[in-house]
Protein backbone atom coordinates (compact mmCIF):
# COMPACT_ATOMS: atom_id res chain seq x y z
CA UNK A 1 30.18 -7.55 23.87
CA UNK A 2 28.88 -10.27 21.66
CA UNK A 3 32.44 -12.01 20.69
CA UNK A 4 30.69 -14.60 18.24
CA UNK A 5 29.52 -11.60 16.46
CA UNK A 6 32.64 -9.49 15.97
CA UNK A 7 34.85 -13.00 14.90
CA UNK A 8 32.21 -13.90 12.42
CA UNK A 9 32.18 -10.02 11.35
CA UNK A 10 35.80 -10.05 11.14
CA UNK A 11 36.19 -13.21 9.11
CA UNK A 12 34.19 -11.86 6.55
CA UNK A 13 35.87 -8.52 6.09
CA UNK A 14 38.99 -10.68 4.62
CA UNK A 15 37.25 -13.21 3.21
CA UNK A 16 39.19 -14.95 0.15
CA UNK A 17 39.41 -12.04 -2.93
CA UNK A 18 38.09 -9.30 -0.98
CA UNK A 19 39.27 -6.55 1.00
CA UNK A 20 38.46 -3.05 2.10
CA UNK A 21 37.81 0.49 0.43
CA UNK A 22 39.31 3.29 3.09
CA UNK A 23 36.99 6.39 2.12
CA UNK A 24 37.53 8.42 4.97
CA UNK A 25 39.70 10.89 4.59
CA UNK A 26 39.57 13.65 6.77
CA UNK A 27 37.91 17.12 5.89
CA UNK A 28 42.08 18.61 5.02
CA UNK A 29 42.90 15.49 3.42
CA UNK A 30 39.58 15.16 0.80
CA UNK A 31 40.36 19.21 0.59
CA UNK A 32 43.75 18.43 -0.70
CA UNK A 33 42.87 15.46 -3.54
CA UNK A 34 40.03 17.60 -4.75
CA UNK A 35 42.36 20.54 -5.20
CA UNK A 36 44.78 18.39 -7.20
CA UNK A 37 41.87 18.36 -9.65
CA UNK A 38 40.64 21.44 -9.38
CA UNK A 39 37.42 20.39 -8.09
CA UNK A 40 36.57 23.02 -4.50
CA UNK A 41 35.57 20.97 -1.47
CA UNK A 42 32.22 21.58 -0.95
CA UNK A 43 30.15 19.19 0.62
CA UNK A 44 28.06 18.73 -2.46
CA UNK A 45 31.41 17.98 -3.89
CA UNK A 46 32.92 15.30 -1.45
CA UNK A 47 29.17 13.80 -1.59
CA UNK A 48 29.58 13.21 -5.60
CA UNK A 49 32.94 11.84 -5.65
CA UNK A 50 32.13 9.26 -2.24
CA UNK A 51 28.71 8.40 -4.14
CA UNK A 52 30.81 7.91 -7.38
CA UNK A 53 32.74 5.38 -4.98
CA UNK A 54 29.71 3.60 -2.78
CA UNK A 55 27.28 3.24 -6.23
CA UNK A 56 29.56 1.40 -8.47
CA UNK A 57 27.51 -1.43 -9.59
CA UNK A 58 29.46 -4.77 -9.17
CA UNK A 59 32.02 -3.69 -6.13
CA UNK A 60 30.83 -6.34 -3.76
CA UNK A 61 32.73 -8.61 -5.92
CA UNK A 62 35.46 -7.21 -4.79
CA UNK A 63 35.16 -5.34 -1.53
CA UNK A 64 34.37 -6.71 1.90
CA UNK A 65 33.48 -3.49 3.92
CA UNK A 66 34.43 0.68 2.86
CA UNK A 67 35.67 2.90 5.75
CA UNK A 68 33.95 6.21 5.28
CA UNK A 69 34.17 9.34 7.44
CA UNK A 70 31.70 10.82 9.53
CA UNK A 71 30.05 13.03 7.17
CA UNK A 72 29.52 10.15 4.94
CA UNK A 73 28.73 8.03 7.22
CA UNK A 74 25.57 10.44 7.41
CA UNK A 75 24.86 11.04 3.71
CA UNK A 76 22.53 9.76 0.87
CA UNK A 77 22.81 9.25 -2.66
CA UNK A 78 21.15 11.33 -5.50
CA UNK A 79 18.31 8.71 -5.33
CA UNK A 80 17.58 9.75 -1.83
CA UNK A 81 18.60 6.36 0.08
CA UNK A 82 21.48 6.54 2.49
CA UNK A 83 25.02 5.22 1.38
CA UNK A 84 24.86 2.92 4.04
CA UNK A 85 21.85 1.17 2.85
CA UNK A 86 23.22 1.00 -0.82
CA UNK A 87 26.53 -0.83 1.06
CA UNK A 88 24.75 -3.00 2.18
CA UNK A 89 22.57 -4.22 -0.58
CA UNK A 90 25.64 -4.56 -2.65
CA UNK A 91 27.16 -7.02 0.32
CA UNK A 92 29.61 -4.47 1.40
CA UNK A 93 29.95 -3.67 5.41
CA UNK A 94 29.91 -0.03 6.14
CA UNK A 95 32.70 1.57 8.67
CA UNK A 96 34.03 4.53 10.36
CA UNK A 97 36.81 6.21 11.21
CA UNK A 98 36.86 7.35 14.96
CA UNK A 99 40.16 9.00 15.67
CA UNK A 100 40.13 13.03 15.33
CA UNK A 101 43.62 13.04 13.95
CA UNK A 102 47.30 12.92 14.73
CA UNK A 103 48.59 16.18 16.50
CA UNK A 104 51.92 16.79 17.94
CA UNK A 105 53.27 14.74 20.28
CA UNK A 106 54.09 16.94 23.87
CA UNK A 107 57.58 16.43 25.16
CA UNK A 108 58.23 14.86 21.35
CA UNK A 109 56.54 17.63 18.83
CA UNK A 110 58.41 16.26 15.72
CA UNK A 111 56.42 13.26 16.27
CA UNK A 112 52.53 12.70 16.67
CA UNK A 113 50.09 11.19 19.11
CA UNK A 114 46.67 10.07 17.64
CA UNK A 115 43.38 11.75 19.57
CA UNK A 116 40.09 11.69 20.00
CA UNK A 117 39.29 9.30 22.49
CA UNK A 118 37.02 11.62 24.75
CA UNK A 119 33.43 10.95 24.09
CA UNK A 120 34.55 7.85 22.21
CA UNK A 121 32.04 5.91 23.91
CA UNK A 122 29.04 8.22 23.18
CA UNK A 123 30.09 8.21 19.43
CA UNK A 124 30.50 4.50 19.15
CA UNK A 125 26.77 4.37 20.31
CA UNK A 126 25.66 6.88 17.28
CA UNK A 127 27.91 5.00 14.79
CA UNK A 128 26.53 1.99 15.63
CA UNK A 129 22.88 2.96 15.41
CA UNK A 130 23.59 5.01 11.91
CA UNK A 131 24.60 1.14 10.57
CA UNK A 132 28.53 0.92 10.86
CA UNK A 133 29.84 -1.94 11.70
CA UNK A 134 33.21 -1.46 12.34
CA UNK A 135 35.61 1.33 13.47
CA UNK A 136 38.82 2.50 12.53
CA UNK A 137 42.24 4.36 14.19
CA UNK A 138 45.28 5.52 12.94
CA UNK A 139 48.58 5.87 14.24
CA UNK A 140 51.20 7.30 12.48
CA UNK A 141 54.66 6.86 13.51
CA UNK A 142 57.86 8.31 11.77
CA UNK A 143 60.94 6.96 10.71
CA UNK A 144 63.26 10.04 11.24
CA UNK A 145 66.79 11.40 12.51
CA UNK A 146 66.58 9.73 16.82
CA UNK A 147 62.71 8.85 16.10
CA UNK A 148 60.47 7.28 16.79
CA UNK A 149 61.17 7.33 20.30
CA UNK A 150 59.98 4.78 22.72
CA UNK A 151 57.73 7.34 24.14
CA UNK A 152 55.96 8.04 20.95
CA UNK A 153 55.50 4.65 20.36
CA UNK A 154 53.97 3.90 23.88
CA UNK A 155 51.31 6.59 23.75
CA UNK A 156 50.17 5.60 20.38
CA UNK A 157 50.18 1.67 21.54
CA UNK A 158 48.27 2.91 24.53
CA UNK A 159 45.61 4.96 22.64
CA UNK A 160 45.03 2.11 20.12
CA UNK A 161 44.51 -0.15 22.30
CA UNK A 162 41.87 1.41 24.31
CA UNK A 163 39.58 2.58 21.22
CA UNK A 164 39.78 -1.20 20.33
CA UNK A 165 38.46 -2.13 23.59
CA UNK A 166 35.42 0.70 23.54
CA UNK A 167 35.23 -0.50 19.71
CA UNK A 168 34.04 -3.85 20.32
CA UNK A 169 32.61 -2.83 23.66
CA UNK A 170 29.83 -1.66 21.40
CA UNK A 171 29.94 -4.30 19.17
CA UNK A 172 32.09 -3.11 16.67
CA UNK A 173 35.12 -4.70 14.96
CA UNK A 174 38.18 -2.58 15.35
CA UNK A 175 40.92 -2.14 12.42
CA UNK A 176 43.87 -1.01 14.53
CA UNK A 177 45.99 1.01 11.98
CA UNK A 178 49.65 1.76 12.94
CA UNK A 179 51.55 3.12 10.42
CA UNK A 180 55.17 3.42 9.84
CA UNK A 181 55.38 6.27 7.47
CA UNK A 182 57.59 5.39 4.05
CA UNK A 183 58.74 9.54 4.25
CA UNK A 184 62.02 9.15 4.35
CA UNK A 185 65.53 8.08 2.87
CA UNK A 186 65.67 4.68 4.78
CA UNK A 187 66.65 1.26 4.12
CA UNK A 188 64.03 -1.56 4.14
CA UNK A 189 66.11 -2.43 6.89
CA UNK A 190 65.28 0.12 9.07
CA UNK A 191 61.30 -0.07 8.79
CA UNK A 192 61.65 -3.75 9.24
CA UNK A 193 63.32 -2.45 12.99
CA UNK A 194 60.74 0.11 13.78
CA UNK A 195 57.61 -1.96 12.41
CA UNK A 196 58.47 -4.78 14.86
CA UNK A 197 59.09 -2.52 17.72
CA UNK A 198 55.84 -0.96 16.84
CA UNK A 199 54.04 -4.09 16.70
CA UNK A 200 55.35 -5.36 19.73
CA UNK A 201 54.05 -2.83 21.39
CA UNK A 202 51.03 -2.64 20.07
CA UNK A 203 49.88 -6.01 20.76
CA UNK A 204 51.56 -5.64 24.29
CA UNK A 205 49.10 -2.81 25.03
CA UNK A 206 46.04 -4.55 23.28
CA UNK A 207 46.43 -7.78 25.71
CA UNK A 208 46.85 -5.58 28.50
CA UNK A 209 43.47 -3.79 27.43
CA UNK A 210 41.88 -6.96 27.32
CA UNK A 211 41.05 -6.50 23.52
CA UNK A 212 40.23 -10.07 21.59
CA UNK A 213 42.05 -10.80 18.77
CA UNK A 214 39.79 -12.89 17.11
CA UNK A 215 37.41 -9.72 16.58
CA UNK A 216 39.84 -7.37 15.72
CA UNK A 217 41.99 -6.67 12.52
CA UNK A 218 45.15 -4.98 11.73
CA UNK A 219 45.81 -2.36 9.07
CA UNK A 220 49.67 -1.97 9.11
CA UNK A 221 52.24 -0.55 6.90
CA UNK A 222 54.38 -3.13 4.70
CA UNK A 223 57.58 -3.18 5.44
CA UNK A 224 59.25 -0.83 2.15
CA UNK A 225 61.74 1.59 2.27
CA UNK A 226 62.14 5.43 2.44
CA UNK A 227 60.25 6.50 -0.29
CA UNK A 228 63.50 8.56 -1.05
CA UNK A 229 66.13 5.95 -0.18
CA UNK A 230 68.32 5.42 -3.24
CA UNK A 231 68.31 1.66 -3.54
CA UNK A 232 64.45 0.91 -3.40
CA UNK A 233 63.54 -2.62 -2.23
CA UNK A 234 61.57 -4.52 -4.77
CA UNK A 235 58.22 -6.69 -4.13
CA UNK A 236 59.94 -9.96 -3.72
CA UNK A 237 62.03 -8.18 -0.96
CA UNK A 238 59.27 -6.20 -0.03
CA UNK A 239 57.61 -9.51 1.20
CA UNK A 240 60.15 -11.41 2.46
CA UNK A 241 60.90 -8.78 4.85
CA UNK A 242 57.00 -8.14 5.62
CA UNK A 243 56.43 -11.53 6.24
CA UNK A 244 58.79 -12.35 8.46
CA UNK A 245 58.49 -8.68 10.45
CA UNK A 246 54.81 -10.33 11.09
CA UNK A 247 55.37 -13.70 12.09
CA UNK A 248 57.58 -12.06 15.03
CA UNK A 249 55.36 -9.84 16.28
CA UNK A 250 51.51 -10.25 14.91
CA UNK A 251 49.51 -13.51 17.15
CA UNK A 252 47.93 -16.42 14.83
CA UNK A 253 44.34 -15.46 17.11
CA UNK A 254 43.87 -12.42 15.01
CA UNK A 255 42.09 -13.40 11.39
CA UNK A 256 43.34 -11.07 9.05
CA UNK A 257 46.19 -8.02 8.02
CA UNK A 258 44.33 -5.41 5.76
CA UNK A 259 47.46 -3.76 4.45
CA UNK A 260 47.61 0.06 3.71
CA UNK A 261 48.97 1.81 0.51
CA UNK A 262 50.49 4.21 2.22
CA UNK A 263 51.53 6.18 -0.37
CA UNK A 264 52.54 3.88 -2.85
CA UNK A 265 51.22 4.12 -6.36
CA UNK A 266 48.88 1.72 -8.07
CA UNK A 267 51.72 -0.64 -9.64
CA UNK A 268 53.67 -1.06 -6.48
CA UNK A 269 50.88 -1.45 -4.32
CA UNK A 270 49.20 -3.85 -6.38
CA UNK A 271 52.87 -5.77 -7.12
CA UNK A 272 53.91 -5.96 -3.25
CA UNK A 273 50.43 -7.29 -2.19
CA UNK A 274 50.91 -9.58 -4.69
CA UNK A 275 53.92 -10.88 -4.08
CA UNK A 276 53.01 -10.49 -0.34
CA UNK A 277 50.38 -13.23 -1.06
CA UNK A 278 52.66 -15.45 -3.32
CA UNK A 279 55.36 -15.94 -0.29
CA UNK A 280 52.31 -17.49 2.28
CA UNK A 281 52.77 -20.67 3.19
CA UNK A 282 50.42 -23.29 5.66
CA UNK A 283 52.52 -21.58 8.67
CA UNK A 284 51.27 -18.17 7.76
CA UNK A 285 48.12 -17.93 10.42
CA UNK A 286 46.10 -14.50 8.81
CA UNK A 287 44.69 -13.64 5.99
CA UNK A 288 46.50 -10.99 4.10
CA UNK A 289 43.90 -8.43 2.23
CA UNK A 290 44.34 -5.25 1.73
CA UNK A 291 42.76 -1.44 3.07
CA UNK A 292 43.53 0.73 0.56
CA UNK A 293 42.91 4.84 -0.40
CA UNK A 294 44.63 6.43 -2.78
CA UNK A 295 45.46 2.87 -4.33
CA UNK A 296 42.12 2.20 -5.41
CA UNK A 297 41.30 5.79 -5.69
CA UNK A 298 43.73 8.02 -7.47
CA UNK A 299 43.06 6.68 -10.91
CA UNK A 300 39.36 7.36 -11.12
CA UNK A 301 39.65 10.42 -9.20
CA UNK A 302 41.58 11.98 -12.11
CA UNK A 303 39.38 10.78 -14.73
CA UNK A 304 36.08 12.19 -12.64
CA UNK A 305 37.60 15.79 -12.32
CA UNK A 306 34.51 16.76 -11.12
CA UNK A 307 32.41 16.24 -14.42
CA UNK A 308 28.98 14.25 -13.91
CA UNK A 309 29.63 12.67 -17.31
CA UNK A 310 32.81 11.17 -16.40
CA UNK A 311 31.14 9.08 -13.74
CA UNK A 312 30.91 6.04 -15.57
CA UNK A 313 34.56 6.07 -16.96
CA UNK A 314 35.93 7.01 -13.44
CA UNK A 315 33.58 3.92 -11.61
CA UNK A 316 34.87 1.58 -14.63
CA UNK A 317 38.43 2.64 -13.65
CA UNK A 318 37.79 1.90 -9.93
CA UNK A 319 36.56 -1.54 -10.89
CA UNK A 320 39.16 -2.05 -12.73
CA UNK A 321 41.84 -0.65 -9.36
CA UNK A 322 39.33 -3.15 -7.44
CA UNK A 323 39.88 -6.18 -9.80
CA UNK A 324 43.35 -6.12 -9.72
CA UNK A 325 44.06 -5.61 -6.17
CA UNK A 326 41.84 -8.43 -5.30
CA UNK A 327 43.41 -10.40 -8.06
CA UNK A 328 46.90 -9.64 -5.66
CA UNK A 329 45.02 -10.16 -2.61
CA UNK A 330 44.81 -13.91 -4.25
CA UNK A 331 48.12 -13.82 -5.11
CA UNK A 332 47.31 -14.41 -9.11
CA UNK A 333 48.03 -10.61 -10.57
CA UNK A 334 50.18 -10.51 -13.29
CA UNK A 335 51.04 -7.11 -14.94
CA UNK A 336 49.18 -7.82 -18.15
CA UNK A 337 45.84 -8.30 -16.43
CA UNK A 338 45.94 -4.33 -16.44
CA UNK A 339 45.30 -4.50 -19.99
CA UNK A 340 42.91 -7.59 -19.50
CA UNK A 341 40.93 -6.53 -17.07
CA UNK A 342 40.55 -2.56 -18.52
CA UNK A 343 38.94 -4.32 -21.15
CA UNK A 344 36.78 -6.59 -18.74
């Protein structure tokens, strides 16, 4: 494990203005957000929308690294030269997700455990030599009637923590992604409670598997509530309560928090990181970026549809997504840089 080289690979994925594209949804999940356009998934299909993605011209300005799934990971453009090659021309680090899903949790089946950790090893070999250079897992935890239990937060810690350690075993910076789903009707309140649990345990399990922090990254949830709860928390709440959830639970050692949409639309996502960023002060340790899907991706997606001469609108669109999260990632966005910046 060469720990000078995942630090200084680290660092750069949340250097200042920058963060990261997550482009690797699953084979179900791509399914699903090409059906909501009416666009089959097809592999020819997934290929044009992820080369739409990794072949805007000018993204490096804005994006440190793109997670992309394994059968992207694997795949060239039009022009015959791999994706990861145009990545990295453009500045941009190409990663992978590892895990093979979330499936029900035994003993617990209204809650998940994350798998795929056999052959882990062996696949972190490949993924290396293909040209990633870092690796990502989710956990998804749920905010529910008596869960999460203890138990389901454990085995999730646990699993986490030991693709870290294989990650950067083969040289490979781990985002460790444990997300507190905002389903739900509850109070702000309440995912501030099970985010620091979670957390706590996470970073329990990660010392205990003898991961370094300095060469890692974290891709949690901000701390929001239920997506259904009546009284919705606003972004100056929003970060108040995220900031404080971290400086309980998340050590200074670890460079960066590459924050997940999770759901959130464009505004809020791009107003909470914001005002995530505005609240930092000289005792705040990380950098605070952002890893985002559908918040950089939804937009464009519905303006591609599927038609090759809506390309150029739809990458002009995810420019645009890009400019203005990394304008929040700053901590300088202002609502009318929408219209600014569309114009840009």
């Amino acid at each position: 494990m060469d720990t000078n080289k995942l630090q200084a690979t680290a660092q750069a994925m949340v250097a200042k203005s920058k963060g990261v594209l997550a482009a690797d949804e699953s084979d179900s999940t791509i399914a699903r957000r090409l059906r909501s356009i009416n666009v089959e998934s097809t592999e020819d299909n997934r290929r044009a929308w992820r080369q739409l993605l990794v072949t805007a011209n000018g993204i490096g300005d804005y994006l440190s690294g793109v997670i992309l799934f394994d059968e992207t990971l694997r795949q060239s453009a039009d022009s015959g030269r791999r994706f990861v090659d145009i990545l990295n021309e453009a500045g941009v680090m190409p990663g992978i997700k590892v895990d093979k899903g979330a499936r029900p949790l035994a003993g617990s089946p209204e809650e998940t455990v994350t798998e795929g950790l056999d052959g882990l090893r062996e696949r972190l070999e490949e993924y290396r030599e293909l040209g990633a250079r870092f690796t990502k897992w989710r956990a998804v935890i749920t905010i529910g009637d008596d869960i999460p239990s203890g138990y389901c937060i454990d085995v999730n810690a646990h699993a986490l923590a030991r693709f870290a350690a294989l990650s950067q075993e083969a040289d490979l910076v781990p985002i460790v992604e444990p997300e507190v789903l905002m389903d739900g009707n509850h109070s702000i309140d309440h995912c501030f409670e099970v985010t620091e649990a979670t957390l706590r345990r996470v970073f329990e399990e990660l010392s205990r598997q003898r991961v370094s922090l300095e060469g890692m990254l974290l891709k949690p949830n901000m701390v929001l509530s239920g997506a259904d709860a009546p009284h919705r928390a606003g972004p100056e709440a929003v970060a108040e309560a995220t900031i404080s959830c971290f400086k309980r639970t998340v050590p200074a050692a670890m460079p960066g928090i590459v924050f997940l949409s999770g759901g959130q639309n464009d505004d809020d996502a791009t107003a909470n990181l914001n005002a995530i960023n505005r609240r930092i002060d000289a005792a705040t340790p990380w950098q605070l970026s952002f890893s985002y899907g559908r918040g950089l991706q939804a937009t464009p997606l519905k303006i591609w549809g599927g038609d090759p001469s809506q390309v150029a609108a739809a990458q002009e669109a995810y420019l645009h997504r890009a400019r203005v999260t990394s304008a929040a990632r700053d901590g300088v966005y202002t609502p009318d840089m929408e219209q600014v910046l569309a114009g840009a």
